[in-house]
N, C-alpha and C. Protein backbone atom coordinates (compact mmCIF):
# COMPACT_ATOMS: atom_id res chain seq x y z
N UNK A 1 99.32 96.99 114.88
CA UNK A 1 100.42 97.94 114.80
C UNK A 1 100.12 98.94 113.70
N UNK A 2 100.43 100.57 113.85
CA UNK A 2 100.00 101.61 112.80
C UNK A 2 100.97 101.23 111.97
N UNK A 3 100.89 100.91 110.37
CA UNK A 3 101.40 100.82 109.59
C UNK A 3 102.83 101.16 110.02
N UNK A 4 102.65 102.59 109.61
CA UNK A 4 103.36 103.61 109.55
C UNK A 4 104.61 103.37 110.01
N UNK A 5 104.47 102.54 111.63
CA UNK A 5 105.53 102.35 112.49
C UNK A 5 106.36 101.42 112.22
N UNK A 6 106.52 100.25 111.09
CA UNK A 6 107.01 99.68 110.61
C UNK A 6 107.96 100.24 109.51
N UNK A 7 107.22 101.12 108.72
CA UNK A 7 108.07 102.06 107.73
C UNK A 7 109.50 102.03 108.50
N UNK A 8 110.87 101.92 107.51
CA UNK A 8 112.11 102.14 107.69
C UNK A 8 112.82 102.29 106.52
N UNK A 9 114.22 101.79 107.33
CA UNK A 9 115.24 101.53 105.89
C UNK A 9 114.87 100.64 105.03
N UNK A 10 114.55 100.84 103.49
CA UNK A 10 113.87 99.75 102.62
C UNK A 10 112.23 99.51 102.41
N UNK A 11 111.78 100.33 103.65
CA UNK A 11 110.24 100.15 103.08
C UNK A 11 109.48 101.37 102.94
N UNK A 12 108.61 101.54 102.75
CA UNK A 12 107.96 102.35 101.99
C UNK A 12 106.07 102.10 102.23
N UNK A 13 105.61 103.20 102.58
CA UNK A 13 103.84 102.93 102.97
C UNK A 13 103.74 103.04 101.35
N UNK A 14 102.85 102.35 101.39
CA UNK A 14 102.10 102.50 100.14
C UNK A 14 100.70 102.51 100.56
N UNK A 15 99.85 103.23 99.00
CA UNK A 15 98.58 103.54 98.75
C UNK A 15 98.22 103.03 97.68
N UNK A 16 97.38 102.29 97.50
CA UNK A 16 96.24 102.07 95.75
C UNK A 16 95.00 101.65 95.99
N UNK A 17 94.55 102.27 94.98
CA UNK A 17 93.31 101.35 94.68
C UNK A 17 93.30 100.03 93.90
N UNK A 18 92.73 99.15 94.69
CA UNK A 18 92.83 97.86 93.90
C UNK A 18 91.07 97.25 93.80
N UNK A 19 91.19 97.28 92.90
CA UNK A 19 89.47 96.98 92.22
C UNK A 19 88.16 97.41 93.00
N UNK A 20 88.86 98.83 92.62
CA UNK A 20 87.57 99.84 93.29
C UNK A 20 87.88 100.58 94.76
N UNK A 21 88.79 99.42 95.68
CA UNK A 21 88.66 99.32 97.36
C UNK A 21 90.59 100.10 97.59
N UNK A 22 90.24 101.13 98.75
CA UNK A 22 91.31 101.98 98.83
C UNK A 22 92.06 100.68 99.97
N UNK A 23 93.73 100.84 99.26
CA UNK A 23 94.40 100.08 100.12
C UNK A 23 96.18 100.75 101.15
N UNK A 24 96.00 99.98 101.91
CA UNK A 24 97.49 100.94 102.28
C UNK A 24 98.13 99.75 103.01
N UNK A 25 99.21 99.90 102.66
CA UNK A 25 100.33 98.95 103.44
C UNK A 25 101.96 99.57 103.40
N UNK A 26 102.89 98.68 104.39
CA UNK A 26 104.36 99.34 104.28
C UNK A 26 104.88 97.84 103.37
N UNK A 27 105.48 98.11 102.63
CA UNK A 27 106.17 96.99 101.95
C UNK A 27 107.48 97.37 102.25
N UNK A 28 108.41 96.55 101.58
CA UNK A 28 109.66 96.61 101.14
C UNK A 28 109.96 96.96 99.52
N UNK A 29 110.22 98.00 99.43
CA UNK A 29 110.97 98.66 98.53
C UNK A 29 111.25 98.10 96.83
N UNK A 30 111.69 97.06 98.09
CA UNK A 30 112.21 95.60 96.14
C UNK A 30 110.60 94.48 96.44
N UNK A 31 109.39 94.63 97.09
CA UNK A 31 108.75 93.94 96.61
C UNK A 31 107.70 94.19 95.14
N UNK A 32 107.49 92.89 94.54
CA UNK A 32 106.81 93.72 92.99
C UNK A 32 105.38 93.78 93.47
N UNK A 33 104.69 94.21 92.52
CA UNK A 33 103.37 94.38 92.63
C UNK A 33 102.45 92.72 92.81
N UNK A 34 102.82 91.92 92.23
CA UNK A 34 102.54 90.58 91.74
C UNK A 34 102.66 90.52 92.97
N UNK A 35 103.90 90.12 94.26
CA UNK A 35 103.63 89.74 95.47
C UNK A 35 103.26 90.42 96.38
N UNK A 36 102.98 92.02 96.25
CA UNK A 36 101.77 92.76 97.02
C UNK A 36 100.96 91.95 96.51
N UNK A 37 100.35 92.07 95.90
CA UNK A 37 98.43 91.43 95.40
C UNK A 37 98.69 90.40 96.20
N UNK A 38 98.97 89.00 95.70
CA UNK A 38 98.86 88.27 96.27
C UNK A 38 99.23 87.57 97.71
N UNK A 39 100.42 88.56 98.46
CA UNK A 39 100.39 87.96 99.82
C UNK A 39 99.90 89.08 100.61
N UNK A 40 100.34 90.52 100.42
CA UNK A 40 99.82 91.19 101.02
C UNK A 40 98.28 91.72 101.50
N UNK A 41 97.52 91.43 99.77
CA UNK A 41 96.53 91.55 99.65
C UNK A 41 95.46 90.46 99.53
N UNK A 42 95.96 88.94 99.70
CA UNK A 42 95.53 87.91 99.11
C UNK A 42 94.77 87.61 97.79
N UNK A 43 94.68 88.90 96.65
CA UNK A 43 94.29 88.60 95.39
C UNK A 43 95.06 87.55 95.04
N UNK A 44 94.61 86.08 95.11
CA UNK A 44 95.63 85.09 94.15
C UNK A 44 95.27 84.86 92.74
N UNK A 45 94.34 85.85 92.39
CA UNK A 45 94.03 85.10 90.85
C UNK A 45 94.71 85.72 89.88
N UNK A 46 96.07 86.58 90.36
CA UNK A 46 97.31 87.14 89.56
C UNK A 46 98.20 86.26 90.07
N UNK A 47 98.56 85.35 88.69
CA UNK A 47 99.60 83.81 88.83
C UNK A 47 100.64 84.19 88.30
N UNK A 48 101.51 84.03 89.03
CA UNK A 48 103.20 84.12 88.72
C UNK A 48 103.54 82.65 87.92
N UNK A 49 104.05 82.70 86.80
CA UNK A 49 104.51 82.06 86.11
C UNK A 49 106.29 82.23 85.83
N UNK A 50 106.49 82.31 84.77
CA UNK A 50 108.00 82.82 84.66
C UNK A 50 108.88 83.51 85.45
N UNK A 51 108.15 84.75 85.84
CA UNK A 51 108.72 85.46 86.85
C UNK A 51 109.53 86.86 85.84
N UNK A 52 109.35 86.50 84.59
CA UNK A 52 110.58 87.41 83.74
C UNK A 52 109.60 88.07 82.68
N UNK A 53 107.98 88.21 83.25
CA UNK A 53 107.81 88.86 82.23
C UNK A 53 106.98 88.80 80.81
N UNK A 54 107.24 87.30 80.67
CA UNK A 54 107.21 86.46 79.32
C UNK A 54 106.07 85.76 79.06
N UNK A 55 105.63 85.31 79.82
CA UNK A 55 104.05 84.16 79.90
C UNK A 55 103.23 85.32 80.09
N UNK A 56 102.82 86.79 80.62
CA UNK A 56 102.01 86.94 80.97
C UNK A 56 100.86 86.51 82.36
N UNK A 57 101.15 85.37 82.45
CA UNK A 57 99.78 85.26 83.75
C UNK A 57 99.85 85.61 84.70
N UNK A 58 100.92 86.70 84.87
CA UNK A 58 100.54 87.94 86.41
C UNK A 58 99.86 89.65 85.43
N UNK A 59 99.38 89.49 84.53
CA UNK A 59 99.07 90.73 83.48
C UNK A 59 97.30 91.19 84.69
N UNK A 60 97.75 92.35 85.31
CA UNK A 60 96.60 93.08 85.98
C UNK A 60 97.07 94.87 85.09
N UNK A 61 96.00 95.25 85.29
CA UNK A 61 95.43 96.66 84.81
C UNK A 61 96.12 97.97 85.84
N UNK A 62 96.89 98.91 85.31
CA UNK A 62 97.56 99.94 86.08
C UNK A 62 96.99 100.64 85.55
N UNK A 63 96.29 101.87 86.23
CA UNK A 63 96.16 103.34 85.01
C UNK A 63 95.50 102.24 84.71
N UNK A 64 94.48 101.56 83.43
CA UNK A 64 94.00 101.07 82.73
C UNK A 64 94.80 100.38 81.40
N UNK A 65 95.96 100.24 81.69
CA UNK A 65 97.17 99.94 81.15
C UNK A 65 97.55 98.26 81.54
N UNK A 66 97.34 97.50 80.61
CA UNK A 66 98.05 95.99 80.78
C UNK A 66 99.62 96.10 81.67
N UNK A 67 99.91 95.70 82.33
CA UNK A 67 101.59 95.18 82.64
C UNK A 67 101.69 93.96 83.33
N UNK A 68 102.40 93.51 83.50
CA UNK A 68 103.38 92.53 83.96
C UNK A 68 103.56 92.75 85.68
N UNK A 69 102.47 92.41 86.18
CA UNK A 69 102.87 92.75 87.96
C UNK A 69 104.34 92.05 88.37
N UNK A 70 105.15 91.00 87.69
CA UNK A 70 106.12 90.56 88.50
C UNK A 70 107.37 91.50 87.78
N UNK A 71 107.35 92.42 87.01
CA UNK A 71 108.08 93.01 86.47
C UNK A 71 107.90 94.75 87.14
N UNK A 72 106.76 94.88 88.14
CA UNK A 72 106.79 96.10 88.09
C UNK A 72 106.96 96.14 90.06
N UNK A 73 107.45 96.87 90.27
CA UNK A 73 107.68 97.30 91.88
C UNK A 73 105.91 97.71 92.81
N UNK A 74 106.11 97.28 93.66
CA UNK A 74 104.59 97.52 94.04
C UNK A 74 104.87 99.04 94.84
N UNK A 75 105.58 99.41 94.84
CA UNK A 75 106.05 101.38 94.93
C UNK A 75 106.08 102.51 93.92
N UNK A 76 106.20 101.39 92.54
CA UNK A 76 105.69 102.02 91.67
C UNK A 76 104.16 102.37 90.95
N UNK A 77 103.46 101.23 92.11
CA UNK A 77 101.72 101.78 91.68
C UNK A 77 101.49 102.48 92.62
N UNK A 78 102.26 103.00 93.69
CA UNK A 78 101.64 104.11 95.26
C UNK A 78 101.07 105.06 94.45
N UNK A 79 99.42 105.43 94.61
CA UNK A 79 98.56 106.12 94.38
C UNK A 79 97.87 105.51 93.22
N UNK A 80 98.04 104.44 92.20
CA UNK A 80 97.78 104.30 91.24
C UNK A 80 96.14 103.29 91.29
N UNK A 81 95.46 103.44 90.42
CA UNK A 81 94.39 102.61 90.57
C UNK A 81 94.53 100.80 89.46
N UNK A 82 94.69 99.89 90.57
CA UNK A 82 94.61 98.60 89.83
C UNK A 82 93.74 98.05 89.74
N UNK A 83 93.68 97.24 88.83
CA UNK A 83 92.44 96.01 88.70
C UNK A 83 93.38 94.69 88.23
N UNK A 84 92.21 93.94 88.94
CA UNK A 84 93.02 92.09 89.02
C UNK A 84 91.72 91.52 88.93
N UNK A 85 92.18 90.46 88.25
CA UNK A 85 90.76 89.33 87.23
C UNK A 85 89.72 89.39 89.03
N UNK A 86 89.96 89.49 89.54
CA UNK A 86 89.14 89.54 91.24
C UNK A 86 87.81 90.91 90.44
N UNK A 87 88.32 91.63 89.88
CA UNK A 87 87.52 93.02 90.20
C UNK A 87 86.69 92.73 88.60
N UNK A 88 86.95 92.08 87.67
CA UNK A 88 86.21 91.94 86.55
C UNK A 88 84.16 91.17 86.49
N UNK A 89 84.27 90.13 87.58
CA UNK A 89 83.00 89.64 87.42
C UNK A 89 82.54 90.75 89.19
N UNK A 90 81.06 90.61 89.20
CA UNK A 90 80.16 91.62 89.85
C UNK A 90 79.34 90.09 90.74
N UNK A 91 79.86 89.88 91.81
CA UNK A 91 79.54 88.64 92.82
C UNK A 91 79.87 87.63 92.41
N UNK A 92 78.76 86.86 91.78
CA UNK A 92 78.80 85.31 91.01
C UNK A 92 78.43 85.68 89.65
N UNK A 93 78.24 87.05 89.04
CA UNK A 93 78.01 87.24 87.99
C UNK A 93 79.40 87.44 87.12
N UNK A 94 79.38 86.89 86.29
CA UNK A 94 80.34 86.52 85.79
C UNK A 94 81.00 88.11 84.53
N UNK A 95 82.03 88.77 83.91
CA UNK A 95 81.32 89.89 83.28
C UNK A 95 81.00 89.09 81.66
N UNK A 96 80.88 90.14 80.55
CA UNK A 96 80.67 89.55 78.93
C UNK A 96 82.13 88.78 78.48
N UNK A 97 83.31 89.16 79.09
CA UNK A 97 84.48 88.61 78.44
C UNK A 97 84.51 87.27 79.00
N UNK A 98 84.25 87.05 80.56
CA UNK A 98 84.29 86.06 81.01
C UNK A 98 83.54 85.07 80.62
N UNK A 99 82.60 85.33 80.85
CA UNK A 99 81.18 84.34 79.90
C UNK A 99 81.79 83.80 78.54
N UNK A 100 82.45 84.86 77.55
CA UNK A 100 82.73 84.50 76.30
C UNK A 100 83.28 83.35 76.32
N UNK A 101 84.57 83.18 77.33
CA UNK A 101 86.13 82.44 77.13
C UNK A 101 84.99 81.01 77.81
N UNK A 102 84.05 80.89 79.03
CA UNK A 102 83.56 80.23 79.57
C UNK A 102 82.62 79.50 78.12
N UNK A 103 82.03 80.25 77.32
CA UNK A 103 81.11 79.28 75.98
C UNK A 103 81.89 78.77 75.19
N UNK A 104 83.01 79.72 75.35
CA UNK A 104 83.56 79.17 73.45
C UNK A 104 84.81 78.32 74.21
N UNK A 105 84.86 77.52 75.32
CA UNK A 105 86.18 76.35 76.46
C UNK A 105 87.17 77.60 75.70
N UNK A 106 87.51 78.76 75.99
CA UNK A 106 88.78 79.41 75.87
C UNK A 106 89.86 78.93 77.24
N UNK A 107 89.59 78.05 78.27
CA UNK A 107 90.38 78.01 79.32
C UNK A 107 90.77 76.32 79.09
N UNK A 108 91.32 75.83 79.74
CA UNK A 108 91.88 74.54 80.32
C UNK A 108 92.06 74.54 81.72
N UNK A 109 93.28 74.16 82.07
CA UNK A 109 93.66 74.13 83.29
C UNK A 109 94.00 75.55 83.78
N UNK A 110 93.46 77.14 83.45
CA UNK A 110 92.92 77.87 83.64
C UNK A 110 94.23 79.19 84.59
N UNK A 111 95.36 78.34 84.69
CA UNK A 111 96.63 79.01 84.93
C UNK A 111 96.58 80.14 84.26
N UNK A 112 96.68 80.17 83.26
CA UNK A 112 97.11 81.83 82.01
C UNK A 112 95.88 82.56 82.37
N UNK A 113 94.67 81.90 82.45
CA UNK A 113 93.08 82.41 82.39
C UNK A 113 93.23 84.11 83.16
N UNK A 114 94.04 84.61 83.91
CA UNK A 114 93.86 85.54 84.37
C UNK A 114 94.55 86.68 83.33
N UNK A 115 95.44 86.17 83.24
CA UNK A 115 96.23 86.93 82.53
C UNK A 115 96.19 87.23 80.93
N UNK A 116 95.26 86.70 80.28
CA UNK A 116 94.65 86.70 79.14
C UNK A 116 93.79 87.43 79.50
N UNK A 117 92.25 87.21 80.65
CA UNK A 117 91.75 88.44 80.76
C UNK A 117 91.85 89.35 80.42
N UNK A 118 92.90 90.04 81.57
CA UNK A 118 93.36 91.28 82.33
C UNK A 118 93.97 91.52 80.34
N UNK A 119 94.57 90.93 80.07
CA UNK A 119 95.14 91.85 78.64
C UNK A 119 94.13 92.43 77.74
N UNK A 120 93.25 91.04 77.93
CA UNK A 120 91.76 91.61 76.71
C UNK A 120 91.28 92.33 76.71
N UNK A 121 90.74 92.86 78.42
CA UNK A 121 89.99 93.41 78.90
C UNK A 121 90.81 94.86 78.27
N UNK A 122 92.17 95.25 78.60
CA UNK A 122 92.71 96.48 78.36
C UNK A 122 92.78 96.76 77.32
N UNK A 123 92.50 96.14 76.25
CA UNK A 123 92.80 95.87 74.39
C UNK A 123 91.17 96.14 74.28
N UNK A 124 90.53 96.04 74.97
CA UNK A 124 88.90 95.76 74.25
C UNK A 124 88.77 97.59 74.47
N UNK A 125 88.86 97.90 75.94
CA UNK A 125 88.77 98.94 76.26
C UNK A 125 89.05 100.41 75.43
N UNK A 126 90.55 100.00 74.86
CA UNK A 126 91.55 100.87 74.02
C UNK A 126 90.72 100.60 72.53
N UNK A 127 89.40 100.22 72.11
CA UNK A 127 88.86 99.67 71.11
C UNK A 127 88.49 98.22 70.68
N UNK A 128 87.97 98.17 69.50
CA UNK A 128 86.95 97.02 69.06
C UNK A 128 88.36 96.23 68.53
N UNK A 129 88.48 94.61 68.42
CA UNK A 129 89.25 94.11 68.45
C UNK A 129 88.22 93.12 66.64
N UNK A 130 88.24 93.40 65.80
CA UNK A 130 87.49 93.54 64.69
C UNK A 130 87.95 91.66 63.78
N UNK A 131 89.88 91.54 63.73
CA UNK A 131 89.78 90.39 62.87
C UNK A 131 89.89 89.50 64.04
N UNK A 132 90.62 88.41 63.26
CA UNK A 132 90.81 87.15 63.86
C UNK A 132 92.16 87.59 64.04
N UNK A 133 92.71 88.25 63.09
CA UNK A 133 94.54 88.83 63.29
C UNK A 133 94.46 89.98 64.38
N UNK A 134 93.59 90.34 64.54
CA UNK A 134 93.47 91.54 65.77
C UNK A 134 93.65 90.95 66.79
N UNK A 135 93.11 89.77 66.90
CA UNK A 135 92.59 89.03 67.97
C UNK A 135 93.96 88.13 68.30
N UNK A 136 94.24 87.68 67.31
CA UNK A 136 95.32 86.98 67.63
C UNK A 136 96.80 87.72 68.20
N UNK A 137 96.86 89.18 67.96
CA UNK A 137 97.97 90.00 68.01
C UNK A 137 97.44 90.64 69.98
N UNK A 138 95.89 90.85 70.25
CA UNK A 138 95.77 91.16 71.54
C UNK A 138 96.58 90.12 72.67
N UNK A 139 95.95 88.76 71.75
CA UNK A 139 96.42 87.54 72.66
C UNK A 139 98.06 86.86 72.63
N UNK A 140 98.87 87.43 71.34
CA UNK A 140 100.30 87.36 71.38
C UNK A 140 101.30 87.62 72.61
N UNK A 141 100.77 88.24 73.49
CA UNK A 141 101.59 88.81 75.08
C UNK A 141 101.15 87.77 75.94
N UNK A 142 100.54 86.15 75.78
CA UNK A 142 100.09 85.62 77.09
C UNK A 142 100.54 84.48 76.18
N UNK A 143 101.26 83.57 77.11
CA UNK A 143 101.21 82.13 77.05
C UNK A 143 100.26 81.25 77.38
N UNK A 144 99.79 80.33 76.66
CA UNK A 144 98.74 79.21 77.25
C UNK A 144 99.34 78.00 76.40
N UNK A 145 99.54 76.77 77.32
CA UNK A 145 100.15 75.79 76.83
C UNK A 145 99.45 74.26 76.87
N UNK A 146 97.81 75.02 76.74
CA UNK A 146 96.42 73.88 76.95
C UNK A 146 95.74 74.13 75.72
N UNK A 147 95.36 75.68 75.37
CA UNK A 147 94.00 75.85 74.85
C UNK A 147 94.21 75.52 73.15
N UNK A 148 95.32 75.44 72.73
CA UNK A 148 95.72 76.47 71.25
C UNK A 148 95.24 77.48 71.04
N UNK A 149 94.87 77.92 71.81
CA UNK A 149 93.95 79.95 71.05
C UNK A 149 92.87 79.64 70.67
N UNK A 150 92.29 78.86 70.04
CA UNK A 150 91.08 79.07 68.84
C UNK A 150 90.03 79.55 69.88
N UNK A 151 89.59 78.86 70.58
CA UNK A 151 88.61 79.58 71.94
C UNK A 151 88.74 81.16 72.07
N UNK A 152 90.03 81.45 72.91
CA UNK A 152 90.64 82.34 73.16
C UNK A 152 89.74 83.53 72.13
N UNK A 153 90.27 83.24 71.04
CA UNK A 153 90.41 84.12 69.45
C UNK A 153 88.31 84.39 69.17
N UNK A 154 87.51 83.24 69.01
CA UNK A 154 86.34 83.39 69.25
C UNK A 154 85.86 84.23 70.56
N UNK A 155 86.49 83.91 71.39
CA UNK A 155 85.62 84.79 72.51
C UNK A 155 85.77 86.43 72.58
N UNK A 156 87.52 86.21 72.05
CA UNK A 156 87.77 88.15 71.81
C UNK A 156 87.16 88.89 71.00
N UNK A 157 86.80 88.28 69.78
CA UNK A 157 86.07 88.93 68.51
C UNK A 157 84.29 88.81 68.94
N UNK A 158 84.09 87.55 69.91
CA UNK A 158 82.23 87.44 70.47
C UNK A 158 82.23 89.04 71.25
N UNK A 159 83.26 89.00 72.71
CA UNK A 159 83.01 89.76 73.24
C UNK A 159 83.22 91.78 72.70
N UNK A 160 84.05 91.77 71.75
CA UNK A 160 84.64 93.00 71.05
C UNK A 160 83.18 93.03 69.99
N UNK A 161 82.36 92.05 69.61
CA UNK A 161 81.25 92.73 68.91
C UNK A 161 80.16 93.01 69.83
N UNK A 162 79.85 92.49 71.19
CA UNK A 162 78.73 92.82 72.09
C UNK A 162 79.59 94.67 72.87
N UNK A 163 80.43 95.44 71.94
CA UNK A 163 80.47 96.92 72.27
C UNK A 163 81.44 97.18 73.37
N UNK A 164 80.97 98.55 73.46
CA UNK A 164 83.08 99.00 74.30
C UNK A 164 82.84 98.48 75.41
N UNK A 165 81.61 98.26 76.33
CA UNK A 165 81.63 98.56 77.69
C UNK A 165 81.53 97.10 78.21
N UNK A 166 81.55 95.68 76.87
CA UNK A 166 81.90 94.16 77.02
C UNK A 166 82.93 93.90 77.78
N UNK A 167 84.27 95.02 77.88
CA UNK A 167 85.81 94.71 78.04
C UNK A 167 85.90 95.33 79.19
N UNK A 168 84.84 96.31 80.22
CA UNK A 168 84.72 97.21 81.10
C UNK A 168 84.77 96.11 82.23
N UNK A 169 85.56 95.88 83.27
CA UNK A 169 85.44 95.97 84.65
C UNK A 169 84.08 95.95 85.46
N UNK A 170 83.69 95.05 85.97
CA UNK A 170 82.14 95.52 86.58
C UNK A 170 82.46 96.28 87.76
């Protein structure tokens, strides 16, 4: 069926780029971005947690901008370019941030793991992430209720000294 012909009262075609690849679909109006990705688009490695915002582990890249996919309308990224922890490693190659959190056990049971990414990655980007208090203030917006940080905190300051393009998207 052409998209299009579904469009009505309440929905809306949408357009984005989502990690690199042009996408189009008709949603509904009140769906967020968090359940575009993941049902529309099957990206599941943006995890709904709370739902309000607060944990972080739906945090994907707008504009190059951290947010909160279950907080934001998926009508409000029409035209916008996203990235989701999907678009960070290059096949089975893993990228420098990933590798980091992977040497220094920054993960556990690996729930938050996306959403810590997706924040770092936008914090590394916006600049060098230099203390351990830098590091700890990038990672203040994500809940993890396995790792205690210390991983976390080593891998942001490993990957923020291997240079800007460590925090880059492959």
């Amino acid at each position: 069926m052409n998209p299009d012909a579904r469009a009505g009262t309440g929905n809306q075609v949408l357009r984005m780029t989502v990690n690199g690849e042009e996408h189009r679909g008709v949603v509904d109006v009140r769906t967020t971005l968090a359940d575009f990705l993941r049902h529309d688009l099957r990206l599941t490695g943006t995890h709904l947690g709370c739902e309000h915002g607060v944990c972080g582990a739906c945090t994907v890249l707008v504009g190059g901008t951290a947010v909160r996919s279950c907080l934001m309308l998926a009508v409000q990224a029409d035209g916008a370019q996203v990235e989701t922890v999907e678009g960070l490693a290059d096949g089975d190659e893993l990228n420098p941030l990933q590798e980091a959190f992977h040497r220094n056990h920054a993960l556990q049971c690996g729930f938050c793991t996306a959403g810590f990414l997706m924040s770092v990655t936008g914090a590394l980007r916006e600049g060098p992430v230099e203390t351990e208090q830098e590091a700890r203030e990038v990672l203040s917006g994500n809940i993890c209720r396995c790792t205690g940080y210390a991983g976390m905190i080593r891998a942001v300051l490993e990957t923020s000294e291997a240079g800007p393009r460590a925090g880059a998207a492959s």
